[in-house]
Protein backbone atom coordinates (compact mmCIF):
# COMPACT_ATOMS: atom_id res chain seq x y z
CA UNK A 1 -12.16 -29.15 16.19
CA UNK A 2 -10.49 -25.92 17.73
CA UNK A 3 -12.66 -23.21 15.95
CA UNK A 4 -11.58 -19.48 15.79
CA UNK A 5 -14.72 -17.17 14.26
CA UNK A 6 -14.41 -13.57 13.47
CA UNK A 7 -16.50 -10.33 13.49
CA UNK A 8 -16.02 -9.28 9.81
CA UNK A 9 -16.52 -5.08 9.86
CA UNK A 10 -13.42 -3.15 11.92
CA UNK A 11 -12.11 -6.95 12.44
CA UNK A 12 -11.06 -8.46 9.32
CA UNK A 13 -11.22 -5.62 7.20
CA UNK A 14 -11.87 -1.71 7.50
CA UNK A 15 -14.96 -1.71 5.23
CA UNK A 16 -15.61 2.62 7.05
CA UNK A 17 -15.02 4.07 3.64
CA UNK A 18 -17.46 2.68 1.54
CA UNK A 19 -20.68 2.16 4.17
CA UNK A 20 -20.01 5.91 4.55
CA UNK A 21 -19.83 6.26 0.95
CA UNK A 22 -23.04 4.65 0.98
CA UNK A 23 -24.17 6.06 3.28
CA UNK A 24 -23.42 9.85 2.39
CA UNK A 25 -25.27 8.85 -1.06
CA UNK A 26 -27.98 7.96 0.64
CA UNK A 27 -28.22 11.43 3.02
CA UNK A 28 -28.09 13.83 -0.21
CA UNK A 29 -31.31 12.48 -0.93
CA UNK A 30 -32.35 13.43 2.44
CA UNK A 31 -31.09 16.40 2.54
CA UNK A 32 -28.98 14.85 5.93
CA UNK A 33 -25.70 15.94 6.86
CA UNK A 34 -22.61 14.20 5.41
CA UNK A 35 -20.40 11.82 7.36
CA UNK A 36 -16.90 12.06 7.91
CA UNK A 37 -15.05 8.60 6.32
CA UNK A 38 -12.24 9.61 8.98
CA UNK A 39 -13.95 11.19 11.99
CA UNK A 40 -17.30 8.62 11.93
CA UNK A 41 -15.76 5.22 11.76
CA UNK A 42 -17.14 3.89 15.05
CA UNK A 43 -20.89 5.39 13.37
CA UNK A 44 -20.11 3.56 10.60
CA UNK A 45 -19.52 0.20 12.58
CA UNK A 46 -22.81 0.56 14.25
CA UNK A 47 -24.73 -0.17 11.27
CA UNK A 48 -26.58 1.67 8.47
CA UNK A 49 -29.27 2.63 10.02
CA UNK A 50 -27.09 4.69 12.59
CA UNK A 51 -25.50 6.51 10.18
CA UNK A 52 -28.55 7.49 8.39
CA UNK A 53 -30.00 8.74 11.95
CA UNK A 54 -26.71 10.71 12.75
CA UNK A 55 -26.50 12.00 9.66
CA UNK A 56 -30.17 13.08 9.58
CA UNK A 57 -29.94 14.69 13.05
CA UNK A 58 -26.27 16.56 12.36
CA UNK A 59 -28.49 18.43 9.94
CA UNK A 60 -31.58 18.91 12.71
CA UNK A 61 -33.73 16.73 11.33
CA UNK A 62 -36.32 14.05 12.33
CA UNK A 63 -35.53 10.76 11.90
CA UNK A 64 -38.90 8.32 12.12
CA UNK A 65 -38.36 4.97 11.80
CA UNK A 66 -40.42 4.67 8.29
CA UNK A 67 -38.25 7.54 6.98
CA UNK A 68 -34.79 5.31 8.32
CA UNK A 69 -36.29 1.50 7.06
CA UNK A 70 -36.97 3.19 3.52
CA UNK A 71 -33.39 4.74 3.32
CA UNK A 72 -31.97 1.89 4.76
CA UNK A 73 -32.85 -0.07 1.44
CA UNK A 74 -31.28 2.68 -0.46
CA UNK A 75 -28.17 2.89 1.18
CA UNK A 76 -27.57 -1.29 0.78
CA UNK A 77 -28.43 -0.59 -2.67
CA UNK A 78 -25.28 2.27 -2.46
CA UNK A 79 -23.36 0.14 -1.20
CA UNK A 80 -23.47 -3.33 -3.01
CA UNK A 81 -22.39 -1.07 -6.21
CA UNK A 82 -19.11 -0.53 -4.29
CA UNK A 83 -18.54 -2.89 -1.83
CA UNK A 84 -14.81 -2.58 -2.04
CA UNK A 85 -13.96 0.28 -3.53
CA UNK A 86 -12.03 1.13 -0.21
CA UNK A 87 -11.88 -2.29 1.61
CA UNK A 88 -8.82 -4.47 2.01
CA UNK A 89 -8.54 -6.79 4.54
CA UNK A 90 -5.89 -5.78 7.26
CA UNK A 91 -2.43 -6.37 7.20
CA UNK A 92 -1.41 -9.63 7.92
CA UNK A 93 -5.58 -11.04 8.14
CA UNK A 94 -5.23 -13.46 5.55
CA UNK A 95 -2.22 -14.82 6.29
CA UNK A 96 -3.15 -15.10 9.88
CA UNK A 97 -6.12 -17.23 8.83
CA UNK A 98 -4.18 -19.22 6.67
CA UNK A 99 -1.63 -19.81 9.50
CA UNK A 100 -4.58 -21.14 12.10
CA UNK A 101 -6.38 -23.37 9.05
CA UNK A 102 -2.72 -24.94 8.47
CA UNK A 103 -2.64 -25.49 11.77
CA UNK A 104 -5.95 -27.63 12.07
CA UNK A 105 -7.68 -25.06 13.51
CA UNK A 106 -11.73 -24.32 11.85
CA UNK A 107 -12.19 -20.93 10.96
CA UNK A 108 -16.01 -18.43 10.38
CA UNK A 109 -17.40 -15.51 10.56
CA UNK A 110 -20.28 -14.23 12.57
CA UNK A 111 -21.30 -11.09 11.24
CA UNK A 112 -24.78 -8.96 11.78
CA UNK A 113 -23.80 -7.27 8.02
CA UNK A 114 -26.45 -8.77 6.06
CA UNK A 115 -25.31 -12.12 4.79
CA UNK A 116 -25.70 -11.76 1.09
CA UNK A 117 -23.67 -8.56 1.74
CA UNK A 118 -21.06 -9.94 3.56
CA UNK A 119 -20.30 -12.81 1.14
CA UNK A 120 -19.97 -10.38 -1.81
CA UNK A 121 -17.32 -8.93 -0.30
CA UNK A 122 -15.62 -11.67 1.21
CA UNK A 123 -15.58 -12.25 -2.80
CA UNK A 124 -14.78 -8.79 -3.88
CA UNK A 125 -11.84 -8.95 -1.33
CA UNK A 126 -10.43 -12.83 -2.43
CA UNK A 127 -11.12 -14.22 1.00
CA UNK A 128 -14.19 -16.07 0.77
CA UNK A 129 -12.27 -19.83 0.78
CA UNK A 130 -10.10 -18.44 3.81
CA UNK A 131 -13.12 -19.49 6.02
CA UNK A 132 -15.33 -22.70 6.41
CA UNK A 133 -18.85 -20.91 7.68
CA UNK A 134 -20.09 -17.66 7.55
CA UNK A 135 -23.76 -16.22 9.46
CA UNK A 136 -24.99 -12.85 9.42
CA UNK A 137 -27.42 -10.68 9.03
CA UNK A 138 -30.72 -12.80 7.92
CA UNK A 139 -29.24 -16.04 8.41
CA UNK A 140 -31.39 -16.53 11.59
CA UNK A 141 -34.21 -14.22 13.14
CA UNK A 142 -31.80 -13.23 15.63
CA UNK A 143 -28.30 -10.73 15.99
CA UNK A 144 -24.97 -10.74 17.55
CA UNK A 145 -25.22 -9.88 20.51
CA UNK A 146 -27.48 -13.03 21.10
CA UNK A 147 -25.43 -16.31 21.02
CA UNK A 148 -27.31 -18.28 18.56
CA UNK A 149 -25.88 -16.78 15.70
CA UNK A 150 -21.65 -17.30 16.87
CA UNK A 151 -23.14 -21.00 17.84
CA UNK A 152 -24.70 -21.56 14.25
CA UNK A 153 -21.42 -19.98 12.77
CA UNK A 154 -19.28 -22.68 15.06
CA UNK A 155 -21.37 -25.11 13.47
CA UNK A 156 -21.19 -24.47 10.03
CA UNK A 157 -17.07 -24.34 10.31
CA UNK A 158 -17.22 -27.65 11.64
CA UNK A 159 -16.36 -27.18 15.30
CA UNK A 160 -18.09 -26.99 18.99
CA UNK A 161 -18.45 -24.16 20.96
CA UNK A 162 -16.68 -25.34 23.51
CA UNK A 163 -13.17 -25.70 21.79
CA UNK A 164 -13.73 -22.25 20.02
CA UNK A 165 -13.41 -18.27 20.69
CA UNK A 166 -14.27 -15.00 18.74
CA UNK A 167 -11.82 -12.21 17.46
CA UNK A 168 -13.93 -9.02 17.23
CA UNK A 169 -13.81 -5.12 18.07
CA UNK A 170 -16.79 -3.68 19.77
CA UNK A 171 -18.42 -4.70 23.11
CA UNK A 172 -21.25 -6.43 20.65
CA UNK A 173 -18.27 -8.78 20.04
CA UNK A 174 -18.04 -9.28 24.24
CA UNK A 175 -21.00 -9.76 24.65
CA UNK A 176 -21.71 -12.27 22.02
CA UNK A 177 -18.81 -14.10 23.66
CA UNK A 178 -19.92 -13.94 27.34
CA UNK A 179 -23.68 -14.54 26.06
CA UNK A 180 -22.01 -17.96 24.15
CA UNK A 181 -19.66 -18.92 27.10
CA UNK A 182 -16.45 -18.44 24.91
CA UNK A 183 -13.27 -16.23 25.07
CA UNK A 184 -13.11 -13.23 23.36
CA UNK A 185 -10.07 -11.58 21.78
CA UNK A 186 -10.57 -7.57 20.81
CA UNK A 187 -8.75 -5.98 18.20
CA UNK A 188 -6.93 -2.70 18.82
CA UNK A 189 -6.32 -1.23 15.49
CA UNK A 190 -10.40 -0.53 15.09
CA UNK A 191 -11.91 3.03 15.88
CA UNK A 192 -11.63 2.54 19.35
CA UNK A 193 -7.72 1.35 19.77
CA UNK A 194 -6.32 0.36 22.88
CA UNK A 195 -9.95 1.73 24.35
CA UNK A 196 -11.13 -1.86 23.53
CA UNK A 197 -9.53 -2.91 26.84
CA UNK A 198 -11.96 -1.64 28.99
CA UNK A 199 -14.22 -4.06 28.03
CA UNK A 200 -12.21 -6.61 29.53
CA UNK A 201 -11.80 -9.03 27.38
CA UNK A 202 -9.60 -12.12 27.20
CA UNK A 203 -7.22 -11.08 25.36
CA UNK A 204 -6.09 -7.94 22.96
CA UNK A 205 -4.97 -8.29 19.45
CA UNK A 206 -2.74 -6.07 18.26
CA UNK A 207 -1.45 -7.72 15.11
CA UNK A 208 -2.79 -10.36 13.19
CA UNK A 209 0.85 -11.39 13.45
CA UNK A 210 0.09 -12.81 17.08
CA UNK A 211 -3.16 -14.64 16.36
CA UNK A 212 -1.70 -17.84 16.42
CA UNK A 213 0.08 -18.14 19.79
CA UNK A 214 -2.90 -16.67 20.68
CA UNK A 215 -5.64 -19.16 19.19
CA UNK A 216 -3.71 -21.60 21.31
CA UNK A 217 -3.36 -20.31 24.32
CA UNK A 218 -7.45 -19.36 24.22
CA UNK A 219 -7.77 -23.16 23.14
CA UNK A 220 -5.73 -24.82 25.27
CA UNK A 221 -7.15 -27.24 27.69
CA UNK A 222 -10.85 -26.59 26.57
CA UNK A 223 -13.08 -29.91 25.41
């Protein structure tokens, strides 16, 4: 089966706004710096625990690791209570995704947000049936960019590796892909726009609109 999986975070949806809400509860407590939800978007796509150290150092001070891992709890905490307060999927995501399962293709997710995270707001958002496997965070020991977890994620949609490509936004994305042997298709409308192409990927997405000429043109001729 032709298998298309996704990055979930600046990809499918703009989830900035609420991890910096999070995020920027967490940091009073600190006594950290706040984060900007429009200025920090590409901190916020790094993870938690890189907001919590920016944050902590905007306002000159230390960040040790034991001070970041017990904050880091805190923040998920923050942020499961409103996991879409903010977050829609982008324009045109679902019905892109509904377009490429209609057309036979398998579709997942491959995420490094925690996985219990990621399927409550795959819930929160109405999308969870849009896709037929989802791996993150905890799912296996290790992260994107190692392969093994966009392999397991191919295998739990149903399809083989080497029919299938991944739709992401940061050069964690490309080098997931290029670890995996796949494709790769970058977004442009994440914090880094058109930027994206110096990564040289495969292929830039500028609207979900496209993603179907463009799952077959990444899928064509590959067993």
């Amino acid at each position: 089966m032709r298998t298309v999986i996704f990055d979930l975070d600046g990809t499918l949806a703009d989830t900035s706004a609420d991890l910096i809400a999070a995020a920027n509860a967490t940091l009073r407590g600190l006594g950290g710096a706040p984060l900007d939800p429009a200025g920090d978007r590409a901190v916020a796509f790094a993870g938690g625990r890189a907001m919590l150290r920016a944050g902590l150092a905007r306002a000159g001070l230390a960040a040790p690791e034991g001070v970041i891992e017990a904050a880091y709890g805190q923040l998920l905490d923050h942020y499961r209570a409103g996991i879409a307060v903010e977050t829609r999927l982008h324009p045109g995501a679902a019905a892109a995704v509904e377009g490429l399962r209609a057309a036979g293709f398998r579709t997942g997710i491959c995420t490094n947000k925690p996985v219990e995270l990621a399927r409550a707001l795959l819930a929160a958002l109405g999308a969870r049936d849009l896709f037929d496997g989802l791996v993150g965070a905890g799912s296996l020991a290790a992260r994107k960019p190692d392969p093994a977890p966009y392999c397991a994620a191919v295998a739990a949609a149903g399809g083989a590796v080497a029919r299938s490509f991944l739709v992401g936004d940061t050069v964690t994305d490309r080098d997931t892909a290029r670890a995996a042997g796949v494709p790769v298709a970058l977004v442009t409308f994440g914090p880094e726009g058109r930027g994206v192409a110096t990564l040289a990927p495969d292929a830039l997405l500028d609207d979900f609109a496209a993603l179907g000429p463009l799952a077959r043109r990444l899928t064509a001729g590959r067993r």
